[in-house]
PDB file of N, CA and C in Angstrom:
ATOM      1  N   UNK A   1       5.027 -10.198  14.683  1.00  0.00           N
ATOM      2  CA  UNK A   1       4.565  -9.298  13.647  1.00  0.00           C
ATOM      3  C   UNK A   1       3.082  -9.012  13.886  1.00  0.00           C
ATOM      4  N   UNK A   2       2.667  -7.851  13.858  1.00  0.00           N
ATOM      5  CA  UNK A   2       0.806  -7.268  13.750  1.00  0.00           C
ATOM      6  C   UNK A   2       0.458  -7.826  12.701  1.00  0.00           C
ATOM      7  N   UNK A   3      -0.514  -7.601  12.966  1.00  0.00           N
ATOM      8  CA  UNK A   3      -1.968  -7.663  11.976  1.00  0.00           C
ATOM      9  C   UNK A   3      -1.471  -6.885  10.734  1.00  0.00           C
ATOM     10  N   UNK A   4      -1.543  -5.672  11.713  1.00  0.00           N
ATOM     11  CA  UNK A   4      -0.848  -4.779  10.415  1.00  0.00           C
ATOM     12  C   UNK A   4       0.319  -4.940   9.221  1.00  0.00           C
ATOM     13  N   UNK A   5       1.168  -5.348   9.984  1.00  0.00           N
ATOM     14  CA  UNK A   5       2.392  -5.716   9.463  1.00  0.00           C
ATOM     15  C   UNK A   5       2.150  -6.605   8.618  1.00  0.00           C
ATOM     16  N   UNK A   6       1.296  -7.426   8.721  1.00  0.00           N
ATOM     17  CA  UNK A   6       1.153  -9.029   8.182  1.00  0.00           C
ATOM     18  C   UNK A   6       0.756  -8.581   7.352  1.00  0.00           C
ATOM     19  N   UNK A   7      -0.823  -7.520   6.674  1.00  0.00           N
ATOM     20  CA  UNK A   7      -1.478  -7.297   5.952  1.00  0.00           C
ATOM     21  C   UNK A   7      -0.617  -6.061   4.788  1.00  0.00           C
ATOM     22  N   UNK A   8       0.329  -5.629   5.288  1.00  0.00           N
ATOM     23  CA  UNK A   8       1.056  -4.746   4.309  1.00  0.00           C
ATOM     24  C   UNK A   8       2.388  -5.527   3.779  1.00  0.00           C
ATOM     25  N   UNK A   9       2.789  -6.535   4.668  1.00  0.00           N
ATOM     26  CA  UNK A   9       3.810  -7.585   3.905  1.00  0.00           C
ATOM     27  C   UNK A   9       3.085  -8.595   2.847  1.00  0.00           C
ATOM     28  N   UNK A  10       1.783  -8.740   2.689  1.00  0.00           N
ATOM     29  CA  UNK A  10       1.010  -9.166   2.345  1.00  0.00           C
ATOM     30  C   UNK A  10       0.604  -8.598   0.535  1.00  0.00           C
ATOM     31  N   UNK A  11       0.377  -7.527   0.933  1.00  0.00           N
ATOM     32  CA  UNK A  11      -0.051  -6.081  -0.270  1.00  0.00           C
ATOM     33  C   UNK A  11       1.185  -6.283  -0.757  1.00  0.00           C
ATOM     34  N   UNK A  12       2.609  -6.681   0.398  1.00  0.00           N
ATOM     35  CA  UNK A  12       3.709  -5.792  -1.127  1.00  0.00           C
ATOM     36  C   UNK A  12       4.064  -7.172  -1.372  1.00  0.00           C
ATOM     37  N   UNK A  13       3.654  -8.199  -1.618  1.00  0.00           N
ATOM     38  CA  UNK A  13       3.573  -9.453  -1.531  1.00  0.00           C
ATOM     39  C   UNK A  13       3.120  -9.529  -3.530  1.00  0.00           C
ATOM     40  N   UNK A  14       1.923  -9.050  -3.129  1.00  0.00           N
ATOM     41  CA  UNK A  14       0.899  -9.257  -4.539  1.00  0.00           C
ATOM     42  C   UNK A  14       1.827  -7.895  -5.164  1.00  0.00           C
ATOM     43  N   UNK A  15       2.079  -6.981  -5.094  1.00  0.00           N
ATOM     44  CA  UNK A  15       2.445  -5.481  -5.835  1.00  0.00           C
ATOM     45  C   UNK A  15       3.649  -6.298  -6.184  1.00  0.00           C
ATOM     46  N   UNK A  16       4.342  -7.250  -5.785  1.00  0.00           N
ATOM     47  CA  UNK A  16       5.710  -7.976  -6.537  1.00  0.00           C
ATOM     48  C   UNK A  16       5.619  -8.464  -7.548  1.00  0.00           C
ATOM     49  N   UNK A  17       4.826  -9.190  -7.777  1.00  0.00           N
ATOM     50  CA  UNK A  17       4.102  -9.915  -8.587  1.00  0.00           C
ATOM     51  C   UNK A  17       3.561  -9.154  -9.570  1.00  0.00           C
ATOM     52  N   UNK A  18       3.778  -7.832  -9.542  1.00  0.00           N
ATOM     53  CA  UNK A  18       3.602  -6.795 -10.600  1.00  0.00           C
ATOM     54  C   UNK A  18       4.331  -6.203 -11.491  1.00  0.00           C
ATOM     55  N   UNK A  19       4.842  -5.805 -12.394  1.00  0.00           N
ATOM     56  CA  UNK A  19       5.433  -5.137 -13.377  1.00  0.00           C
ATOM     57  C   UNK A  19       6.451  -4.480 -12.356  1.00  0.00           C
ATOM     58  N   UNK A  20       8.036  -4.189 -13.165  1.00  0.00           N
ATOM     59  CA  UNK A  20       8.334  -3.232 -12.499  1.00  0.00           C
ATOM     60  C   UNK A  20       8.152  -1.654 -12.125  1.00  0.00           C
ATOM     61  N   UNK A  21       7.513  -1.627 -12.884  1.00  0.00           N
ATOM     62  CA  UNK A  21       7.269  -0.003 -13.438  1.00  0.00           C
ATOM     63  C   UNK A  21       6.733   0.683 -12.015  1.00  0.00           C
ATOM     64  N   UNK A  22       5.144  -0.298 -11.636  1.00  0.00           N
ATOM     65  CA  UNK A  22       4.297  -0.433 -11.161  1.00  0.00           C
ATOM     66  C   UNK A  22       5.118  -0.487  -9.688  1.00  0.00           C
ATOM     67  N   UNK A  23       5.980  -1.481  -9.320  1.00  0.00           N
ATOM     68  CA  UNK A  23       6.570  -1.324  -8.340  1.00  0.00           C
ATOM     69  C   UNK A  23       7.472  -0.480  -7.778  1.00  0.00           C
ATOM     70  N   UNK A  24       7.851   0.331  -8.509  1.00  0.00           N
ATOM     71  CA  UNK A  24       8.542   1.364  -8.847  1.00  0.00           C
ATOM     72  C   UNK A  24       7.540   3.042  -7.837  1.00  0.00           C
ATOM     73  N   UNK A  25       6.158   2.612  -8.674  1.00  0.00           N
ATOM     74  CA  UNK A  25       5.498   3.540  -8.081  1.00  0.00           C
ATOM     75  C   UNK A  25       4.980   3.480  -7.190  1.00  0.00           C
ATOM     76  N   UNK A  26       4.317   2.241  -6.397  1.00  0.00           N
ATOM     77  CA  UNK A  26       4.496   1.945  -5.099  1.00  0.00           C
ATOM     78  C   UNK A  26       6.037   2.399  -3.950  1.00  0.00           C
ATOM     79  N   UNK A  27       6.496   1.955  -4.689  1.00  0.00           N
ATOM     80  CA  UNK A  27       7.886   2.591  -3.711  1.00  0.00           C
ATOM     81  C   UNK A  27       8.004   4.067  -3.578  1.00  0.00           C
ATOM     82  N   UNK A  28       7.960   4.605  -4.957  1.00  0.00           N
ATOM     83  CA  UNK A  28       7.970   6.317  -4.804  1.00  0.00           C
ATOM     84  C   UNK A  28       7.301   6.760  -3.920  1.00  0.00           C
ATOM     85  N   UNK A  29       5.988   6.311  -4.181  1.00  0.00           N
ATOM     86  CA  UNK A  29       4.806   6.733  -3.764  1.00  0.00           C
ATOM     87  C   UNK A  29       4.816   6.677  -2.139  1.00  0.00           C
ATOM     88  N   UNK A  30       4.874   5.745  -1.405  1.00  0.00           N
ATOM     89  CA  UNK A  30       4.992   5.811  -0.602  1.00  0.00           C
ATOM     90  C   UNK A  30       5.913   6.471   0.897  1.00  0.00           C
ATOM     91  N   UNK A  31       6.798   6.131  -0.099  1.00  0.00           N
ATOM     92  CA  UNK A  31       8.298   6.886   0.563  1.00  0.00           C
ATOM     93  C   UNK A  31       8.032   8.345   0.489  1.00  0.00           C
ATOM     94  N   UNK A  32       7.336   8.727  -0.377  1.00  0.00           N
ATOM     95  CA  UNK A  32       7.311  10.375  -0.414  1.00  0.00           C
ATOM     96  C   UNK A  32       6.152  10.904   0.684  1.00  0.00           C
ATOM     97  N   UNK A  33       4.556   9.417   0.845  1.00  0.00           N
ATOM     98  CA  UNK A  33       3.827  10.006   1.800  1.00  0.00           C
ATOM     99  C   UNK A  33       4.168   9.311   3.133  1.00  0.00           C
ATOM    100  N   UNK A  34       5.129   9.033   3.332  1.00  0.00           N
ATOM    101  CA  UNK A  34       5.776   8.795   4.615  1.00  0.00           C
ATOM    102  C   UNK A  34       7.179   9.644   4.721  1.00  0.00           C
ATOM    103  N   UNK A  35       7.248  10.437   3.397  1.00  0.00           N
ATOM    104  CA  UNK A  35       8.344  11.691   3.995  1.00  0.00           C
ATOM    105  C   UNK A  35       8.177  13.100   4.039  1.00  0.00           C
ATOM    106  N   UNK A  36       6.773  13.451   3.391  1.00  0.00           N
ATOM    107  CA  UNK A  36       6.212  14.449   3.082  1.00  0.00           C
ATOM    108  C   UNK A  36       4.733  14.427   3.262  1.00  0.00           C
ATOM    109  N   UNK A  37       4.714  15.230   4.501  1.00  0.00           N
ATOM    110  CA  UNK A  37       3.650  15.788   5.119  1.00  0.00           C
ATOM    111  C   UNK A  37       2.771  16.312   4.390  1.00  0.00           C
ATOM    112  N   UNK A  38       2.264  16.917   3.382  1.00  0.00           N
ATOM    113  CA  UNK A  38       1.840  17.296   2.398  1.00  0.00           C
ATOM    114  C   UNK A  38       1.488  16.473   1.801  1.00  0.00           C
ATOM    115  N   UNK A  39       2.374  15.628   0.196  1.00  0.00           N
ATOM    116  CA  UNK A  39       1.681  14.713   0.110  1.00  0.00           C
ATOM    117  C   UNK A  39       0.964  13.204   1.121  1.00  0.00           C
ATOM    118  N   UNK A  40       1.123  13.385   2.491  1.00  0.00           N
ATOM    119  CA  UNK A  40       0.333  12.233   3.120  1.00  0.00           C
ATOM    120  C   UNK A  40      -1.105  13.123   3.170  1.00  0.00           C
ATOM    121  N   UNK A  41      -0.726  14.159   3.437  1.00  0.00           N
ATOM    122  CA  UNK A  41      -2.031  14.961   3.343  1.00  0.00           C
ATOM    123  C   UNK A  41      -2.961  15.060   2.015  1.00  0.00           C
ATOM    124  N   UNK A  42      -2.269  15.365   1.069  1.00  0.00           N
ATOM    125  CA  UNK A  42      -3.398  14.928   0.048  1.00  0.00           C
ATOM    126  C   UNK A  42      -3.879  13.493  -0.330  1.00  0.00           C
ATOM    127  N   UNK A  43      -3.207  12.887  -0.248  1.00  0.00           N
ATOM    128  CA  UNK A  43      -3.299  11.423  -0.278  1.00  0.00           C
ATOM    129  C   UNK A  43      -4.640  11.052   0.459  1.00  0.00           C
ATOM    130  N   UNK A  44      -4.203  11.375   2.029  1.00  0.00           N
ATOM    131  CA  UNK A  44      -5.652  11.208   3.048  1.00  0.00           C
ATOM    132  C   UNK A  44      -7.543  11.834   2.754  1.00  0.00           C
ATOM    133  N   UNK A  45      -6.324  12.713   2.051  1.00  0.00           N
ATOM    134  CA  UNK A  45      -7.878  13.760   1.780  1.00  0.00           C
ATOM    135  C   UNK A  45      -8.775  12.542   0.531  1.00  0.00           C
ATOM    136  N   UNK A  46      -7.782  12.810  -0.407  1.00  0.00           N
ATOM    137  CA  UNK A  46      -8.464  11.967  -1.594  1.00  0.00           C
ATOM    138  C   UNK A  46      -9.270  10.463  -0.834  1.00  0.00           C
ATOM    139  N   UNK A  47      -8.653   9.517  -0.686  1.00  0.00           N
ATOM    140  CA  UNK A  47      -8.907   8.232   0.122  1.00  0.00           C
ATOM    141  C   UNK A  47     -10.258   8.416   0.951  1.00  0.00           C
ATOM    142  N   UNK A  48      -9.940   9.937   1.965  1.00  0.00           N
ATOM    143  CA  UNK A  48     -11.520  10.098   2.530  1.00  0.00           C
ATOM    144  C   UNK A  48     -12.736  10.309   1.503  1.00  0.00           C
ATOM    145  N   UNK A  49     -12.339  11.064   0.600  1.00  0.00           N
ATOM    146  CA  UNK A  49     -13.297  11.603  -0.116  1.00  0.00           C
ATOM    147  C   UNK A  49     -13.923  10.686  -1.048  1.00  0.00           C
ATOM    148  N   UNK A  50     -13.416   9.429  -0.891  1.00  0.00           N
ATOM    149  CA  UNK A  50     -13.859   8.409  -1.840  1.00  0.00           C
ATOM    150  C   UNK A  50     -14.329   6.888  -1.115  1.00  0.00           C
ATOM    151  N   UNK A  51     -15.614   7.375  -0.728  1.00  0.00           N
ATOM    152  CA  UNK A  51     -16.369   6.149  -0.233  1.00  0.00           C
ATOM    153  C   UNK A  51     -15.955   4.838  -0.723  1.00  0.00           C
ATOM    154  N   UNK A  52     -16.277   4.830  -2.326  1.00  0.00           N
ATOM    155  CA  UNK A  52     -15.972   3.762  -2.856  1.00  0.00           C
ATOM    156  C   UNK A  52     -14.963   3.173  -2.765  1.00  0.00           C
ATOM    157  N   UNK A  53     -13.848   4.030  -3.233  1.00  0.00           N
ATOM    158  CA  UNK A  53     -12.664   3.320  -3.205  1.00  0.00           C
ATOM    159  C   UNK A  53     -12.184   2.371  -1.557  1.00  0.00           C
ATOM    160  N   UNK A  54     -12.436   3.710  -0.765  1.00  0.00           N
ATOM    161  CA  UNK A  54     -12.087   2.985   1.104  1.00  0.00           C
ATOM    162  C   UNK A  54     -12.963   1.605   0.880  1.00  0.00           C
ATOM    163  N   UNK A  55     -13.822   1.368   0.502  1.00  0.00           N
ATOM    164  CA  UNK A  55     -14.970   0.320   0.532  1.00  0.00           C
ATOM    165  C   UNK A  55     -14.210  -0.862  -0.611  1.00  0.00           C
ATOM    166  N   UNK A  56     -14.110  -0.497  -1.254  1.00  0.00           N
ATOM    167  CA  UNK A  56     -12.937  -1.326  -2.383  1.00  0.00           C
ATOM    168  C   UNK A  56     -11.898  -1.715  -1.682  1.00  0.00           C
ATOM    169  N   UNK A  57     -11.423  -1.353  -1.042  1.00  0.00           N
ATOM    170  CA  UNK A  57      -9.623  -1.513  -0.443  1.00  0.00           C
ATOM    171  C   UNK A  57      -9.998  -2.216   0.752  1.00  0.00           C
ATOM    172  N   UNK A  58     -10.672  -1.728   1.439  1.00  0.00           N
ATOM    173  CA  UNK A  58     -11.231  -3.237   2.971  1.00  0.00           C
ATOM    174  C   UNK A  58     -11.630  -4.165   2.319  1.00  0.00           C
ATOM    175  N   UNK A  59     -12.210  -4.510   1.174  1.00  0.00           N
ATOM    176  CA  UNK A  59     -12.274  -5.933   0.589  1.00  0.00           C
ATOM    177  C   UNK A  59     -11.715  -6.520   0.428  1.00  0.00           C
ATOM    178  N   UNK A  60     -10.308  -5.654  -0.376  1.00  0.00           N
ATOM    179  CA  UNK A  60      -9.138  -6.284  -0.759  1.00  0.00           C
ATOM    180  C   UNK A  60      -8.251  -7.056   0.245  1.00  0.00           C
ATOM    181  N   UNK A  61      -8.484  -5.272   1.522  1.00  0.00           N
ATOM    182  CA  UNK A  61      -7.676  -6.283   2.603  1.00  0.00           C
ATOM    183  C   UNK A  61      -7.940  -7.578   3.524  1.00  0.00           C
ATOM    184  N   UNK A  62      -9.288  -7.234   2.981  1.00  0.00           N
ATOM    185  CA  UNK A  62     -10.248  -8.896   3.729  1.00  0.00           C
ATOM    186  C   UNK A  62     -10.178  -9.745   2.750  1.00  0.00           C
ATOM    187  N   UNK A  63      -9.615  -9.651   1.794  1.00  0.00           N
ATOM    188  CA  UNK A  63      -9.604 -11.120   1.272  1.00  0.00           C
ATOM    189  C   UNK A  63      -8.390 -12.036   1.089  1.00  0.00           C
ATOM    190  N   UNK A  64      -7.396 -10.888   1.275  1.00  0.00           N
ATOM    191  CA  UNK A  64      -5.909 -11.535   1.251  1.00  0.00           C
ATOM    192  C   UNK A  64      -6.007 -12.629   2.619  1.00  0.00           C
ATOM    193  N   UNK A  65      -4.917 -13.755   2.251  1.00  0.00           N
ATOM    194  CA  UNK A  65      -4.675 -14.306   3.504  1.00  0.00           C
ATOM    195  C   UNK A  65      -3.331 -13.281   3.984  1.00  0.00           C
ATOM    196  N   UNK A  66      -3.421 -13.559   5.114  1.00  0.00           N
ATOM    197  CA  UNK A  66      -2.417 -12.791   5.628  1.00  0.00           C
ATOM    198  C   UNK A  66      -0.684 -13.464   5.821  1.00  0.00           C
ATOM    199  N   UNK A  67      -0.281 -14.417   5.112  1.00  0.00           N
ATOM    200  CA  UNK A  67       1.104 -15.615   4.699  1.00  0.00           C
ATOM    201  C   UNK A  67       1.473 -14.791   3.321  1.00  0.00           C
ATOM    202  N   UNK A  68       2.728 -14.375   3.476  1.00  0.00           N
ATOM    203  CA  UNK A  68       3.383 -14.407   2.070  1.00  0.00           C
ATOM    204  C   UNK A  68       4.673 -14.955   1.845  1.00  0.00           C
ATOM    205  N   UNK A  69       5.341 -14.865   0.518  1.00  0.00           N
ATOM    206  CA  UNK A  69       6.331 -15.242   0.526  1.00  0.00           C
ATOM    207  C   UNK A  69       7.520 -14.083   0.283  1.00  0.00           C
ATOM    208  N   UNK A  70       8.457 -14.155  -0.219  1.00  0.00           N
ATOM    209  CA  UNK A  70       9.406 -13.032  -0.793  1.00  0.00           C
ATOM    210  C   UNK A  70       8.575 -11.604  -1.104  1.00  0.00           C
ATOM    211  N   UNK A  71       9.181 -10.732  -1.303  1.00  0.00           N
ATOM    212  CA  UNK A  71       8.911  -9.518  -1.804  1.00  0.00           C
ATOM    213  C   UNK A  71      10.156  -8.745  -2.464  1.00  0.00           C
ATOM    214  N   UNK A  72      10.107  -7.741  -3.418  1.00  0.00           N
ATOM    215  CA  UNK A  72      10.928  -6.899  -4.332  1.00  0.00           C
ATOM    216  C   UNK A  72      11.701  -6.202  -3.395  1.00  0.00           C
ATOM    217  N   UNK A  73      13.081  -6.257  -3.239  1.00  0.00           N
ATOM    218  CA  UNK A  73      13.674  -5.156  -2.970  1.00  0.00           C
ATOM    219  C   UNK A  73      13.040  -3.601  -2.619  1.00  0.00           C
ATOM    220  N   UNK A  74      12.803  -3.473  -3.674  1.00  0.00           N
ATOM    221  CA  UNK A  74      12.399  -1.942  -3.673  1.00  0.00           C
ATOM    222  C   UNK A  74      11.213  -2.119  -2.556  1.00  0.00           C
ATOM    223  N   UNK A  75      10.296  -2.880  -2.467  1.00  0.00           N
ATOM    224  CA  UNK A  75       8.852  -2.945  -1.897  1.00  0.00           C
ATOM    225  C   UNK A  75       9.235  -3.159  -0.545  1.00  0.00           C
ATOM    226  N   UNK A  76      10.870  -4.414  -0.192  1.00  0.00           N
ATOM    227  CA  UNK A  76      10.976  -4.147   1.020  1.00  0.00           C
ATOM    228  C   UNK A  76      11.635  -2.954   1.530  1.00  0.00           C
ATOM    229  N   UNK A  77      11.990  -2.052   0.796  1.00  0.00           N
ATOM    230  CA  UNK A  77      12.535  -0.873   1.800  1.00  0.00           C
ATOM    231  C   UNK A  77      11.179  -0.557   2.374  1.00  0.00           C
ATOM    232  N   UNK A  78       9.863  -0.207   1.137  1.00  0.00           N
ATOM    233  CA  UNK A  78       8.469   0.252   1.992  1.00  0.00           C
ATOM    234  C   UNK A  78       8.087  -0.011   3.429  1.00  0.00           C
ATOM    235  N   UNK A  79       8.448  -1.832   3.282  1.00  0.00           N
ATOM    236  CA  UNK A  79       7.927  -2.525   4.184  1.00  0.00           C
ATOM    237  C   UNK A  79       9.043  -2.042   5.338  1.00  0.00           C
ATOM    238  N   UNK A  80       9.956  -1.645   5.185  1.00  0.00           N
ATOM    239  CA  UNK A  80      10.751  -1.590   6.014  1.00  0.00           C
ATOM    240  C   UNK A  80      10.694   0.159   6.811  1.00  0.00           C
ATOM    241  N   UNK A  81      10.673   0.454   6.176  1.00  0.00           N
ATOM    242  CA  UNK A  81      10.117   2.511   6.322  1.00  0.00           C
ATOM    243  C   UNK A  81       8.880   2.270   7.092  1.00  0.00           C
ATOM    244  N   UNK A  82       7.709   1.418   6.538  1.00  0.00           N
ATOM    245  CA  UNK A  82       6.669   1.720   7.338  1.00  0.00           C
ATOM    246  C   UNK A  82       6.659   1.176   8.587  1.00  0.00           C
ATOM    247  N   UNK A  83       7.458  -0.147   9.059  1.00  0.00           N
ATOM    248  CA  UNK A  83       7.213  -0.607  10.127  1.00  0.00           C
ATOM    249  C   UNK A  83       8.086  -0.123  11.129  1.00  0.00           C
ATOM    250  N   UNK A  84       9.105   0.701  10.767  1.00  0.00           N
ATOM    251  CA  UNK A  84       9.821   1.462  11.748  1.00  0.00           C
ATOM    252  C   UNK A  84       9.228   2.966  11.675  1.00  0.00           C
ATOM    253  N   UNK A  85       8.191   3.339  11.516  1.00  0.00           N
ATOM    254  CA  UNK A  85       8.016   5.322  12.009  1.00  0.00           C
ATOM    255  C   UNK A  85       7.413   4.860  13.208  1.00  0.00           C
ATOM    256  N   UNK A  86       8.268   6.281  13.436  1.00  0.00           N
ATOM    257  CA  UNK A  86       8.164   6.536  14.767  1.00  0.00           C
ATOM    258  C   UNK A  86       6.774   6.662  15.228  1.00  0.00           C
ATOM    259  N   UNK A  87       6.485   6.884  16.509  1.00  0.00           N
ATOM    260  CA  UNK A  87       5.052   7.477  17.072  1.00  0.00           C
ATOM    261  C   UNK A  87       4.869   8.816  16.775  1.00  0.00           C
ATOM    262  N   UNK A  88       3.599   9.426  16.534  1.00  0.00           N
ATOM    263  CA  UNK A  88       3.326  10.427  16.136  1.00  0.00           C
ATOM    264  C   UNK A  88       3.956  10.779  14.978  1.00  0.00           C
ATOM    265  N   UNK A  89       4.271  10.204  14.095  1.00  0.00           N
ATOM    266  CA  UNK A  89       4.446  10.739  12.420  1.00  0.00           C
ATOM    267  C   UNK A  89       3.535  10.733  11.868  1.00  0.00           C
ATOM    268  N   UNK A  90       3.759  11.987  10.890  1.00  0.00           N
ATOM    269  CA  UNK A  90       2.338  12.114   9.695  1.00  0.00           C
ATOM    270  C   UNK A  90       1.685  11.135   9.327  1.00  0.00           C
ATOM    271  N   UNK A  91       2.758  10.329   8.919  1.00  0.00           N
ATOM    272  CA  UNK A  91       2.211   8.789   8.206  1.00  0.00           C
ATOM    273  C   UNK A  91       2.372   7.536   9.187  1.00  0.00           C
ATOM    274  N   UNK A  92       1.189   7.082   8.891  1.00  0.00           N
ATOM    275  CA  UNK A  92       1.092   6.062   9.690  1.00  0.00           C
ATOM    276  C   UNK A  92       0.953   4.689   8.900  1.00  0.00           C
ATOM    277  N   UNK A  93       1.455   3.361   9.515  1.00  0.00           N
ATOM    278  CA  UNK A  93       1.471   2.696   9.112  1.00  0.00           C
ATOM    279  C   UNK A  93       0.136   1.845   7.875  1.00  0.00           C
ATOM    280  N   UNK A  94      -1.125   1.944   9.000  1.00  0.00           N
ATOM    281  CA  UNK A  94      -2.260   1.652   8.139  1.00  0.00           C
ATOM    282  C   UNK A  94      -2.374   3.252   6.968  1.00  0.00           C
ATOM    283  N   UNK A  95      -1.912   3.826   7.146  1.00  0.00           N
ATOM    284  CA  UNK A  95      -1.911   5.172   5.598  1.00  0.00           C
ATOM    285  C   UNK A  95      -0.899   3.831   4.642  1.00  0.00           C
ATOM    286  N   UNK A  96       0.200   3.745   4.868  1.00  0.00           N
ATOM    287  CA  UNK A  96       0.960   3.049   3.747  1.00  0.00           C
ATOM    288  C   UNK A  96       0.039   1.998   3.066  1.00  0.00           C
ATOM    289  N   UNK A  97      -0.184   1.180   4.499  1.00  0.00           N
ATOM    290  CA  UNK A  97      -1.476  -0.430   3.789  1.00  0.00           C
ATOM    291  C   UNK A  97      -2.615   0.092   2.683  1.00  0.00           C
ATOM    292  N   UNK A  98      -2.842   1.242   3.083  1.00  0.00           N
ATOM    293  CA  UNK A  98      -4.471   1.957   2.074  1.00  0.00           C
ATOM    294  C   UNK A  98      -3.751   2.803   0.774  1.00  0.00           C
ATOM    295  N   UNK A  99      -2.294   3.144   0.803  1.00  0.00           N
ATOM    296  CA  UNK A  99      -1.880   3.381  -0.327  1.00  0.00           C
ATOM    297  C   UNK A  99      -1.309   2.159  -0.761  1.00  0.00           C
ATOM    298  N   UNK A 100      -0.803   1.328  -0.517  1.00  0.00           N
ATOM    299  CA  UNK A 100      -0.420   0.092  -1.508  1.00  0.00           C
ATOM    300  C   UNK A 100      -2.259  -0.630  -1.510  1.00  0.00           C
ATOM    301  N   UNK A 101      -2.968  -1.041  -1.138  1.00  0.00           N
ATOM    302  CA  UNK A 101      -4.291  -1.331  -1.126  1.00  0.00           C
ATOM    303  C   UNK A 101      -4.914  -0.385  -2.452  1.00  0.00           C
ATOM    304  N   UNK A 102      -5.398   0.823  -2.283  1.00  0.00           N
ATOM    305  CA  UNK A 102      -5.576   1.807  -3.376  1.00  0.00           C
ATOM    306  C   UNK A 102      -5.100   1.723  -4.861  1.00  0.00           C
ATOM    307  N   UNK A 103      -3.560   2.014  -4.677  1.00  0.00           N
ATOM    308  CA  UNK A 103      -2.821   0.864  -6.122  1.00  0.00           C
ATOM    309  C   UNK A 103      -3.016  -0.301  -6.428  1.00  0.00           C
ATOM    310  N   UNK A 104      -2.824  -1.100  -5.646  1.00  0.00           N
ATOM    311  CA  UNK A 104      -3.070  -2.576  -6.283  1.00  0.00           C
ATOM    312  C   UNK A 104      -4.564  -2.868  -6.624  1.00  0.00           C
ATOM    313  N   UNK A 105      -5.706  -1.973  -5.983  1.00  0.00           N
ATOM    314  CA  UNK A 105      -6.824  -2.211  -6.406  1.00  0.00           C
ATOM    315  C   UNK A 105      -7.165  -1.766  -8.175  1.00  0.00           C
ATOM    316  N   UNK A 106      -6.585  -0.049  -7.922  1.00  0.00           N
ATOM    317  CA  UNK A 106      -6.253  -0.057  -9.281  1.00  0.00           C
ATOM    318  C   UNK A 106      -5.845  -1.029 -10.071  1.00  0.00           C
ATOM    319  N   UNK A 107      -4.582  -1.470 -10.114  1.00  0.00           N
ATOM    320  CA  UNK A 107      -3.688  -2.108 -10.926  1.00  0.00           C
ATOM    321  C   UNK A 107      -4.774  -3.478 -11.295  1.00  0.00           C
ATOM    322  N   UNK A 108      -5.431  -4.421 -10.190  1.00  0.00           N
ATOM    323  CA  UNK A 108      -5.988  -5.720 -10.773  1.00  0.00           C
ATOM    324  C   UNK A 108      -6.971  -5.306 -11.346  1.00  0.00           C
ATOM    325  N   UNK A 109      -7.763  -4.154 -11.021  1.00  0.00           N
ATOM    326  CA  UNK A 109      -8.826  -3.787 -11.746  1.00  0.00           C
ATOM    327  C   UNK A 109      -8.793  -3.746 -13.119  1.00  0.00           C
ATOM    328  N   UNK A 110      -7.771  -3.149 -13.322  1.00  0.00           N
ATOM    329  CA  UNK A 110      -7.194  -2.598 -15.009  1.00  0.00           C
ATOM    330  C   UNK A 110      -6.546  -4.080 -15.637  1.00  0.00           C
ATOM    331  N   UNK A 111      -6.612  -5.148 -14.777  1.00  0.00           N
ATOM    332  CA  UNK A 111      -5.715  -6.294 -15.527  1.00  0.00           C
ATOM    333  C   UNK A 111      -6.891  -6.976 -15.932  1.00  0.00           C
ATOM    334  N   UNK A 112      -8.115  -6.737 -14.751  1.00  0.00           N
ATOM    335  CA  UNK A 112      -9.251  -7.929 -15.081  1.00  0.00           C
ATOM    336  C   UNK A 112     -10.149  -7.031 -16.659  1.00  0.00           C
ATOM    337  N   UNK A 113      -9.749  -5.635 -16.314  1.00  0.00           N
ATOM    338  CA  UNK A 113     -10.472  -5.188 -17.690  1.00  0.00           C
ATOM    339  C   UNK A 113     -10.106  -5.611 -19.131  1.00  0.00           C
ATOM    340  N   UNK A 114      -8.311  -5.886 -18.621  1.00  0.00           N
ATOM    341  CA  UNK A 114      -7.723  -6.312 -20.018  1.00  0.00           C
ATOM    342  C   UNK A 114      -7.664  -8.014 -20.572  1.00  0.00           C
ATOM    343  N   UNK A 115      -8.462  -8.520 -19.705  1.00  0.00           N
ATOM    344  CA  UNK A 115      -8.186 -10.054 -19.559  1.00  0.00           C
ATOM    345  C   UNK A 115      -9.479 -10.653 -19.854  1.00  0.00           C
TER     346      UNK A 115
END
């Protein structure tokens, strides 16, 4: 398994550990910018356009260890979609890691506000 791999089995690791709702939209979400060219495209655009956030989400991914355990159904189809595209697809694997990264930064952010 990559780096990569490790660090997005990782993300849908913690996003399990989340509400379903929440996991729900990770799955949509992703599946649609790994099936639709368009939305990977806006997706990318936004993500560039936001210093902060890219700067937020390499933290995140630097702080996870990279060991998990189980993951949600739904989260492993993600995991499973992203680690099989092909070469040269719109979406690329590190795009999926920075959209589950992006959400989950959201999501703990909004838990530590409520806590």
């Amino acid at each position: 398994m990559t780096e990569d791999e490790k660090t997005l089995l990782y993300l849908l690791h913690v996003a399990s550990e989340q509400s379903a709702p929440f996991q729900s939209l990770i799955h949509d979400y992703a599946l649609d910018v790994i099936k639709d060219p368009e939305t990977h495209r806006l997706f990318t655009l936004r993500l560039r356009a936001d210093k902060a956030q890219q700067a937020e989400i390499e933290m995140l991914k630097s702080a996870l260890p990279l060991t998990s355990d189980k993951i949600s159904l739904s989260l492993n189809d993600v995991l499973m979609a992203a680690v099989t595209l092909p070469a040269g697809h719109h979406a690329s694997l590190r795009d999926i890691i920075d959209l589950v990264a992006v959400e989950l930064s959201y999501k703990l952010r909004e838990s530590a506000t409520f806590h």
